[in-house]
Each structure stands twice: as structure tokens, then as C-alpha cells.
Protein backbone atom coordinates (compact mmCIF):
# COMPACT_ATOMS: atom_id res chain seq x y z
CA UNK A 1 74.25 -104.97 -221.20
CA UNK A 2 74.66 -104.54 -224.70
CA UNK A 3 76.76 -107.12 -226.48
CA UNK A 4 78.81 -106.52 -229.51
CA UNK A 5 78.99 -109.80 -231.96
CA UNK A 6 82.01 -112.54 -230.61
CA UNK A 7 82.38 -115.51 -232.90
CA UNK A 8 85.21 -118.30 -232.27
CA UNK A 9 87.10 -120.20 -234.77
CA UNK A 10 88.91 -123.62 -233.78
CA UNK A 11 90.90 -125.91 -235.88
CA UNK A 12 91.16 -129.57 -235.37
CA UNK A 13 92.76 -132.92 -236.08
CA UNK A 14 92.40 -135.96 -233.81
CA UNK A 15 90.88 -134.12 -231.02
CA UNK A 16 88.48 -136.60 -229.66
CA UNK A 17 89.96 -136.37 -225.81
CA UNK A 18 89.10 -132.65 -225.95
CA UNK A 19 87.06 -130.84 -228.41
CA UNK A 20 83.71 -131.60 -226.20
CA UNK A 21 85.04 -129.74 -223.45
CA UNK A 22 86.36 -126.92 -225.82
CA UNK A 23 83.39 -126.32 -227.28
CA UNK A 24 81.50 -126.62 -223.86
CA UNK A 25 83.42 -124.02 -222.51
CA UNK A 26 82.89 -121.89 -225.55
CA UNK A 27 79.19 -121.80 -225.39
CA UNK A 28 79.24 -121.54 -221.83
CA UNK A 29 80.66 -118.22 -221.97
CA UNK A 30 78.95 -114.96 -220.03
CA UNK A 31 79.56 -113.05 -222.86
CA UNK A 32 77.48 -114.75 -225.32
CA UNK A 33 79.38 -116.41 -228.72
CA UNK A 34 77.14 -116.04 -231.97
CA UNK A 35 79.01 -118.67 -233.95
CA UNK A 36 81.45 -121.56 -233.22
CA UNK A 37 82.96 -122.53 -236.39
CA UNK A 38 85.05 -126.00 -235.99
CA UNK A 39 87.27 -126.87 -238.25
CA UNK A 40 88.25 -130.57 -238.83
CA UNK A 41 91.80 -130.96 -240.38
CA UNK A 42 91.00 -134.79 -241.46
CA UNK A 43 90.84 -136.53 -238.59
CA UNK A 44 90.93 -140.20 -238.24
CA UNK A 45 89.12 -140.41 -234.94
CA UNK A 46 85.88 -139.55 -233.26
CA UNK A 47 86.34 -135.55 -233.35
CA UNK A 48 84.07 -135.15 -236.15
CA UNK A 49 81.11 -136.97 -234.90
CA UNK A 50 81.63 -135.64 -231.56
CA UNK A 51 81.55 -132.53 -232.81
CA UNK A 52 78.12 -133.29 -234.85
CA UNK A 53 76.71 -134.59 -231.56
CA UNK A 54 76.51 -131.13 -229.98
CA UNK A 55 73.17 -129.96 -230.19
CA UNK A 56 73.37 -126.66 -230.40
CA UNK A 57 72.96 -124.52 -233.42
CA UNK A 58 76.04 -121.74 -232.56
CA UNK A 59 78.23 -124.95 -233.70
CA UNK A 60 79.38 -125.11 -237.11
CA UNK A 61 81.42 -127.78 -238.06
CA UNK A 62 83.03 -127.74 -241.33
CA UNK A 63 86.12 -129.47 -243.59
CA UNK A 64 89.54 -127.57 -244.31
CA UNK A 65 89.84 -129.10 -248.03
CA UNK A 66 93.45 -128.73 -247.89
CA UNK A 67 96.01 -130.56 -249.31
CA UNK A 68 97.49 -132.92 -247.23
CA UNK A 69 100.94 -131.82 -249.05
CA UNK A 70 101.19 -128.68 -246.68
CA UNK A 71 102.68 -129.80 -243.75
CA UNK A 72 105.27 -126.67 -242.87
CA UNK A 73 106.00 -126.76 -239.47
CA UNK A 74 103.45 -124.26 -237.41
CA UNK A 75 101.55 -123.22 -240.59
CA UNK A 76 99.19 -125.94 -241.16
CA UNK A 77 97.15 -125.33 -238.14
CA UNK A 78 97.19 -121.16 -239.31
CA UNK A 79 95.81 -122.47 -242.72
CA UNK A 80 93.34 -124.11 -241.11
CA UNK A 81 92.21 -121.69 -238.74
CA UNK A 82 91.95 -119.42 -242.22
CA UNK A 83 89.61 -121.45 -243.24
CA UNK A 84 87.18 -121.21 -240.65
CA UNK A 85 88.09 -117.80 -240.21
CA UNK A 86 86.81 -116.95 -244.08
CA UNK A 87 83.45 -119.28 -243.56
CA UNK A 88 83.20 -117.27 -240.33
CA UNK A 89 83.36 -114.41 -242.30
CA UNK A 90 80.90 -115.07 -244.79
CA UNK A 91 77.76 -116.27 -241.91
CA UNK A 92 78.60 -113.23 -239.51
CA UNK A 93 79.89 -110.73 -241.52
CA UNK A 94 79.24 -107.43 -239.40
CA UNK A 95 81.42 -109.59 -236.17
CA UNK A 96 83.91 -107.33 -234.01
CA UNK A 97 85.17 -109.38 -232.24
CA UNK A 98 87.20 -113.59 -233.00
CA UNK A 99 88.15 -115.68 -230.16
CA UNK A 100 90.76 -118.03 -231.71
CA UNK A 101 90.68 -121.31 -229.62
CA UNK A 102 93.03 -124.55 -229.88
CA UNK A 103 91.04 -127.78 -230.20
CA UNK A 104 92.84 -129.34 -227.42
CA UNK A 105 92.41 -126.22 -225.18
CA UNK A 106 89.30 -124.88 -222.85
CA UNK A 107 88.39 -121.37 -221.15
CA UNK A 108 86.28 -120.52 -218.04
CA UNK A 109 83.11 -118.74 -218.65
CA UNK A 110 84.16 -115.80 -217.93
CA UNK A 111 87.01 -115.63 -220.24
CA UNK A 112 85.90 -113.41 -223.21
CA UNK A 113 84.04 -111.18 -221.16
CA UNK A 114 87.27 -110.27 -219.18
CA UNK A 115 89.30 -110.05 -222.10
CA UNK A 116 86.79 -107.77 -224.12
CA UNK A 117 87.05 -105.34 -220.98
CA UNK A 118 90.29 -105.13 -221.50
CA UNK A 119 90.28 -104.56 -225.07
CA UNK A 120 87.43 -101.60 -224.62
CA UNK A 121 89.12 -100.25 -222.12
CA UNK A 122 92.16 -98.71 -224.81
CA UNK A 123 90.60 -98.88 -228.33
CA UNK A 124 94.19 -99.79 -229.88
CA UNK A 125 94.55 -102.28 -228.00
CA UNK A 126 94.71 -105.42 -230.85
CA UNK A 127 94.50 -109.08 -229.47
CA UNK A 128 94.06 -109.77 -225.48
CA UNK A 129 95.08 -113.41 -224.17
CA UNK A 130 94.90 -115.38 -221.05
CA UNK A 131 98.80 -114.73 -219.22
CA UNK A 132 99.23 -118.45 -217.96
CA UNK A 133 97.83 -121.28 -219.37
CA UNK A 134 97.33 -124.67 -217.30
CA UNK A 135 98.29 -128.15 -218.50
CA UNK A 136 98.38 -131.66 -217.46
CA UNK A 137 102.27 -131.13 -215.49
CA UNK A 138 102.79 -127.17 -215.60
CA UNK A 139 101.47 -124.07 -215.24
CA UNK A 140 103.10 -121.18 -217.97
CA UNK A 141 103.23 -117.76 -217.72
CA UNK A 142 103.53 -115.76 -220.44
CA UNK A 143 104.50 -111.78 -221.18
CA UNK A 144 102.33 -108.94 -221.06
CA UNK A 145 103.11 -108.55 -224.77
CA UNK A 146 102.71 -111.89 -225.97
CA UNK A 147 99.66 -113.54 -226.62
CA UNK A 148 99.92 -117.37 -227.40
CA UNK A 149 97.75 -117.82 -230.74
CA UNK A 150 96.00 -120.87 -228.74
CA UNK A 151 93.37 -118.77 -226.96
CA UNK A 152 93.63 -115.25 -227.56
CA UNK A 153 90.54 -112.88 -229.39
CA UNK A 154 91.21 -110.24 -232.31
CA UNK A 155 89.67 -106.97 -232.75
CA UNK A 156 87.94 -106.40 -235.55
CA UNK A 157 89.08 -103.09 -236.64
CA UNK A 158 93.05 -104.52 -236.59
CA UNK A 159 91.78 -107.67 -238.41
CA UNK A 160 90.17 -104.96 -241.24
CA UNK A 161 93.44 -103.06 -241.37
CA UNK A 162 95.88 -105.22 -241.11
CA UNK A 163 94.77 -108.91 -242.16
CA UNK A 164 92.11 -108.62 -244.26
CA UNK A 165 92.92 -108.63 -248.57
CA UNK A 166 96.66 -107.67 -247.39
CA UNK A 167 97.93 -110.85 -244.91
CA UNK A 168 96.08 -113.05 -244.01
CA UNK A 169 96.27 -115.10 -240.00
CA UNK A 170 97.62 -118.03 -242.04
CA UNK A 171 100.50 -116.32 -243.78
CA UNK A 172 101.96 -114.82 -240.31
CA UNK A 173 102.71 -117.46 -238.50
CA UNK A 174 100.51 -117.22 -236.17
CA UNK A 175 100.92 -114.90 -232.70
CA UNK A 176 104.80 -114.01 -233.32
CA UNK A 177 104.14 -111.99 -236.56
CA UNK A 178 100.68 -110.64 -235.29
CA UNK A 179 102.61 -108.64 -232.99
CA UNK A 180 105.13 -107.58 -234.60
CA UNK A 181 102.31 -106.43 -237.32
CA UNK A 182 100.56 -104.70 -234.56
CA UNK A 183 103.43 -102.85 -233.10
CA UNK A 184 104.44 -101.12 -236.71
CA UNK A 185 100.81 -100.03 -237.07
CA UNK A 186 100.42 -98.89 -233.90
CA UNK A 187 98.64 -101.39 -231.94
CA UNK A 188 99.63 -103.27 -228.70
CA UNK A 189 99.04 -107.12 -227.30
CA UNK A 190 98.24 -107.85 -223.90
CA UNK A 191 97.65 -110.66 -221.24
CA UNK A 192 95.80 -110.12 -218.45
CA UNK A 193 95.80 -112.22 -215.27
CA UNK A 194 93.76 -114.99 -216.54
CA UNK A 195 94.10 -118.86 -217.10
CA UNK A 196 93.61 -121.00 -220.10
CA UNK A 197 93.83 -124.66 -220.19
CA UNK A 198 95.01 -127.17 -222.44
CA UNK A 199 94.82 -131.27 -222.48
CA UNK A 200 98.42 -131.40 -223.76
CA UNK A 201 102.19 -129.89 -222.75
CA UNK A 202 102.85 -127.48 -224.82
CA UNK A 203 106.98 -128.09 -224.40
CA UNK A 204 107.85 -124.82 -222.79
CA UNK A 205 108.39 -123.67 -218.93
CA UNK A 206 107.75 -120.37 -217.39
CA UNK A 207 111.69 -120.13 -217.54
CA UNK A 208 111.84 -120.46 -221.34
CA UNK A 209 112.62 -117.29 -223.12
CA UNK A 210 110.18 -117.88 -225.56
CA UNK A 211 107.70 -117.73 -222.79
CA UNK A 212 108.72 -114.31 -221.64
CA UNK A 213 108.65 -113.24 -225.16
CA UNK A 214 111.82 -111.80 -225.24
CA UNK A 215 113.88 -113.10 -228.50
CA UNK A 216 111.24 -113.60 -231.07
CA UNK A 217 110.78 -110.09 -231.92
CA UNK A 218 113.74 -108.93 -233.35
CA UNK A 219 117.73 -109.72 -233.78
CA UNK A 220 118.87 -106.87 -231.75
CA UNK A 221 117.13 -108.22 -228.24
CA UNK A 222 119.48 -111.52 -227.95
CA UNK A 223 122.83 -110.13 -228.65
CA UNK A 224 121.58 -107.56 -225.81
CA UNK A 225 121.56 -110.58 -223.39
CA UNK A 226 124.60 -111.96 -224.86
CA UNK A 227 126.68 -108.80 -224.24
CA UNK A 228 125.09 -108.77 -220.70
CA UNK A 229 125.84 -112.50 -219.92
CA UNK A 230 129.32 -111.61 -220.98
CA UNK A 231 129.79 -110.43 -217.27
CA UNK A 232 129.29 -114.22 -216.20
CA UNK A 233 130.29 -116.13 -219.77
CA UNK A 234 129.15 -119.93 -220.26
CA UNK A 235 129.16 -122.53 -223.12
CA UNK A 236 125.42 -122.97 -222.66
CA UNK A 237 124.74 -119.14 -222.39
CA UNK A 238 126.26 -118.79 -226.05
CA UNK A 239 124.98 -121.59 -227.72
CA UNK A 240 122.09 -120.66 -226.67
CA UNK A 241 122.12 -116.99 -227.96
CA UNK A 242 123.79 -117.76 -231.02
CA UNK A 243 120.42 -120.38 -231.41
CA UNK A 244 118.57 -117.22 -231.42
CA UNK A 245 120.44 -115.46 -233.65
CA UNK A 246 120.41 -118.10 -236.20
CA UNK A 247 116.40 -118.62 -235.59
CA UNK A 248 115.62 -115.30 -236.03
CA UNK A 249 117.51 -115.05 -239.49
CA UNK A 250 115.42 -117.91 -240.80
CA UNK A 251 112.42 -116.23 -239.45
CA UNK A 252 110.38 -113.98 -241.40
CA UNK A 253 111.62 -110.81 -239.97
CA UNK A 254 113.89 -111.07 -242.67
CA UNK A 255 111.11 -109.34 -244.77
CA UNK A 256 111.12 -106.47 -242.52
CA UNK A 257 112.30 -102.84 -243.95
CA UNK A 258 114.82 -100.99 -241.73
CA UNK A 259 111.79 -98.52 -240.74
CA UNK A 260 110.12 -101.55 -239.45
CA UNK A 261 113.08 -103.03 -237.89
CA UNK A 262 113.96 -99.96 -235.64
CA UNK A 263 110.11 -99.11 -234.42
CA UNK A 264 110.86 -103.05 -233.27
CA UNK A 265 113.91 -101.90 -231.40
CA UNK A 266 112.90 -99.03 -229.65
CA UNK A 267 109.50 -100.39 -228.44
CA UNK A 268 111.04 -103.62 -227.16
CA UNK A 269 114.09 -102.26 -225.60
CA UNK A 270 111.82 -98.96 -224.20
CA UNK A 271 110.27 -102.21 -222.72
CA UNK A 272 113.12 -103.97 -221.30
CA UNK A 273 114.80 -100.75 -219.70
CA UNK A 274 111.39 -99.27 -217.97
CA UNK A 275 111.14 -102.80 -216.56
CA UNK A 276 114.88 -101.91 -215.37
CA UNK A 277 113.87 -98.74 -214.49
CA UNK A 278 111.41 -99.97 -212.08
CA UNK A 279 113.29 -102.89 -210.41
CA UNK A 280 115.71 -100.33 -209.18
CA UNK A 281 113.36 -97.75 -207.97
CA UNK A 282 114.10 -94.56 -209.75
């Protein structure tokens, strides 16, 4: 079987409870990683030297630099990743495929090879992720187009066209912004029936909307619900819709362009009514 080149990137910061078994499970793999690069984010435990412990020469482990001044919620790690993303870039340059893998998370061997099926099997198809990811207390399922940004790989090609020396991972806030990225350029996301895990909760349920990947896409899909909870009206319902509402407007789709904004809409609610379509067997 021929093998095209998969590399991983994985940021860090006080990971000592779990990086050995991420990394394990990385080079374990049955479809064979080049490079591990391993990012450490200035920790103050034992990640580091666990890290340097792992005899094996795919493992890279290397500093972020940054500034401990940039501390925005849910962008730190991004910039991070970046980083070992760009050093990535610079040992394996002619790489199609990046498995992006949370420090405190771990995969089963045959994890990229699955998902790497799946992405050869539709060429424009962008990032592939696990659909329900294991922790201590839970076990989350996500949509089949959203793919959490803790263990998910990237195709090269949409990483060329729409990443690199125009937006960088870092800048989109991870996942959300991927997709919505992907969508207006013609790509898709998709999970596939296969579990991550991860050492830590992550704080959501397989009840929580953000889960099912419903109202971080666009403006339009929560006032849908709210007009269709109108039928049975509560306090919680609203404040929790009007939460959405005033999310998303302090989100970055705020950048969009109205073009952008209704390719959103009709590919998310062309979603939501086929799924309709089908429950009611027409």
C-alpha cells in the first residue's frame, strides 16, 4: 500500500498525565506518521522531559516563543498549534496530509487510516474527525458536519488554498471558522463513526447544541428554533436563543459578506430540512 506523507502537530501546556499516551497512540498508528511535532506552551511540569524521553526520532519537540500576554480565550492553543504547524512545514514540506491532536487527547491505531479513507473517497472533502469522543464521565457525539479541532486531520490541498499566506489555523478560531471557510469554497467536514479520547471533560453533553453543531454557523439557524419553540414557549427556551443570538454577533461571522452569509444559509438549512425530509418518510 502506498502511503501518502501524514504528519501531526500537538500543542501543550502542563500535560504530564497525558502527552505519553498521546504521542504513543500517534506513532502507533497503521497508517504510518512521518513527523510528530510537540509543541510545549511553557509548562511548569514534567511534559517537556517526558516528551524528550520518547525515543523515537518521528518526535519533535519544540518551544512556542510566545508571549505570555496572549491569553484570548480559545486562541492561544490555535497560536500554538501555528507554530508547530509552520516548523512542520519547514521539515516535511511536500506533506498532504496534518492530523491535529490535543495534548490531553489519544486515538486508536487505526484512526488516521480510517479517516484518510474517508477523505480519498470524495476529493473535496476538507477535514475528517472522529464523531464521539470518550472522556473520563461521558461519551459526546458530535455532527456529521462538525469536526472538533481536538483530533481531526486537514487536507493538504484546502490547507494550500485556503490557510496558507491568506489565514492562517490560528487566526480562525479553530474548527468553527474552518468550516464555515470550507463551505464558501466549496469543501465539506465530516465525522465518521469513530472514537477519540481525552483525559479531561470537555464541558459539553451529547444534548448540547453546540455538540450537534447547529448554532455556530450562522445567525439565521437559532431564530429558526426560536420561531419553532414558539409552538411550546419557555423562559429557558428564550434565554437560551437569545444567548445565541448575542454569541454569534460577537463572533467573527461578523466579517462575513452577504454572499458568504447566504451560501451559509442555504447549505445549513438544505441540511436541517433533508434531515426533516427523511424523519417523515417522503
Amino acid at each position: 500500500m502506498k502511503y501518502e506523507k501524514l504528519v501531526a502537530v500537538t500543542p501543550v501546556k502542563d500535560e504530564e498525565q497525558f502527552i505519553e499516551k498521546c504521542v504513543s497512540s500517534v506513532l502507533s498508528q497503521t497508517y504510518p506518521v512521518l513527523l510528530h511535532v510537540v509543541v510545549d506552551d511553557g509548562s511548569e511540569d514534567k511534559t517537556p522531559e517526558i516528551v524528550k524521553n520518547i525515543s523515537d526520532s518521528r518526535v519533535k519537540l519544540v518551544s512556542s516563543g510566545l508571549r505570555r500576554r496572549v491569553k484570548q480565550h480559545g486562541i492561544r492553543p490555535h497560536l500554538v498549534q501555528q507554530v508547530g504547524i509552520d516548523i512542520m512545514i519547514g521539515l516535511v514540506p511536500d506533506w498532504q496530509y496534518l492530523l491535529l491532536l490535543d495534548g490531553d487527547c489519544w486515538i486508536p491505531s487505526t484512526y488516521c487510516e480510517r479517516l484518510i479513507a474517508e477523505m480519498k473517497k470524495n476529493p473535496k472533502v476538507s477535514m475528517v474527525g472522529a464523531r464521539f469522543l470518550k472522556t473520563p464521565r461521558n461519551m459526546e457525539k458530535t455532527s456529521s458536519i462538525h469536526v472538533r479541532s481536538s483530533n481531526h486531520i486537514i487536507r493538504r490541498r484546502f490547507y494550500d488554498e485556503c490557510l496558507r499566506d491568506k489565514r492562517n489555523y490560528a487566526s480562525q478560531h479553530g474548527e468553527i471558522l474552518l468550516e464555515r471557510y470550507a463551505v464558501i469554497n466549496g469543501w465539506s467536514v465530516k465525522t465518521i463513526h469513530i472514537t477519540a479520547f481525552s483525559g479531561r471533560e470537555t464541558g459539553v453533553t451529547v444534548g448540547d447544541p453546540f455538540i450537534r453543531g447547529e448554532h455556530d454557523y450562522l445567525l439565521g439557524t437559532p431564530l429558526l428554533i426560536l420561531l419553532l419553540g414558539l409552538r411550546r414557549p419557555s423562559k429557558e427556551k428564550l434565554v437560551q436563543t437569545f444567548g445565541w443570538i448575542i454569541a454569534e454577533l460577537r463572533r467573527e461571522t461578523r466579517y462575513f459578506t452577504p454572499k458568504e452569509t447566504r451560501m451559509l444559509q442555504r447549505f445549513f438549512y438544505t441540511q436541517i430540512f433533508q434531515s426533516l425530509w427523511r424523519k417523515i418518510g417522503l
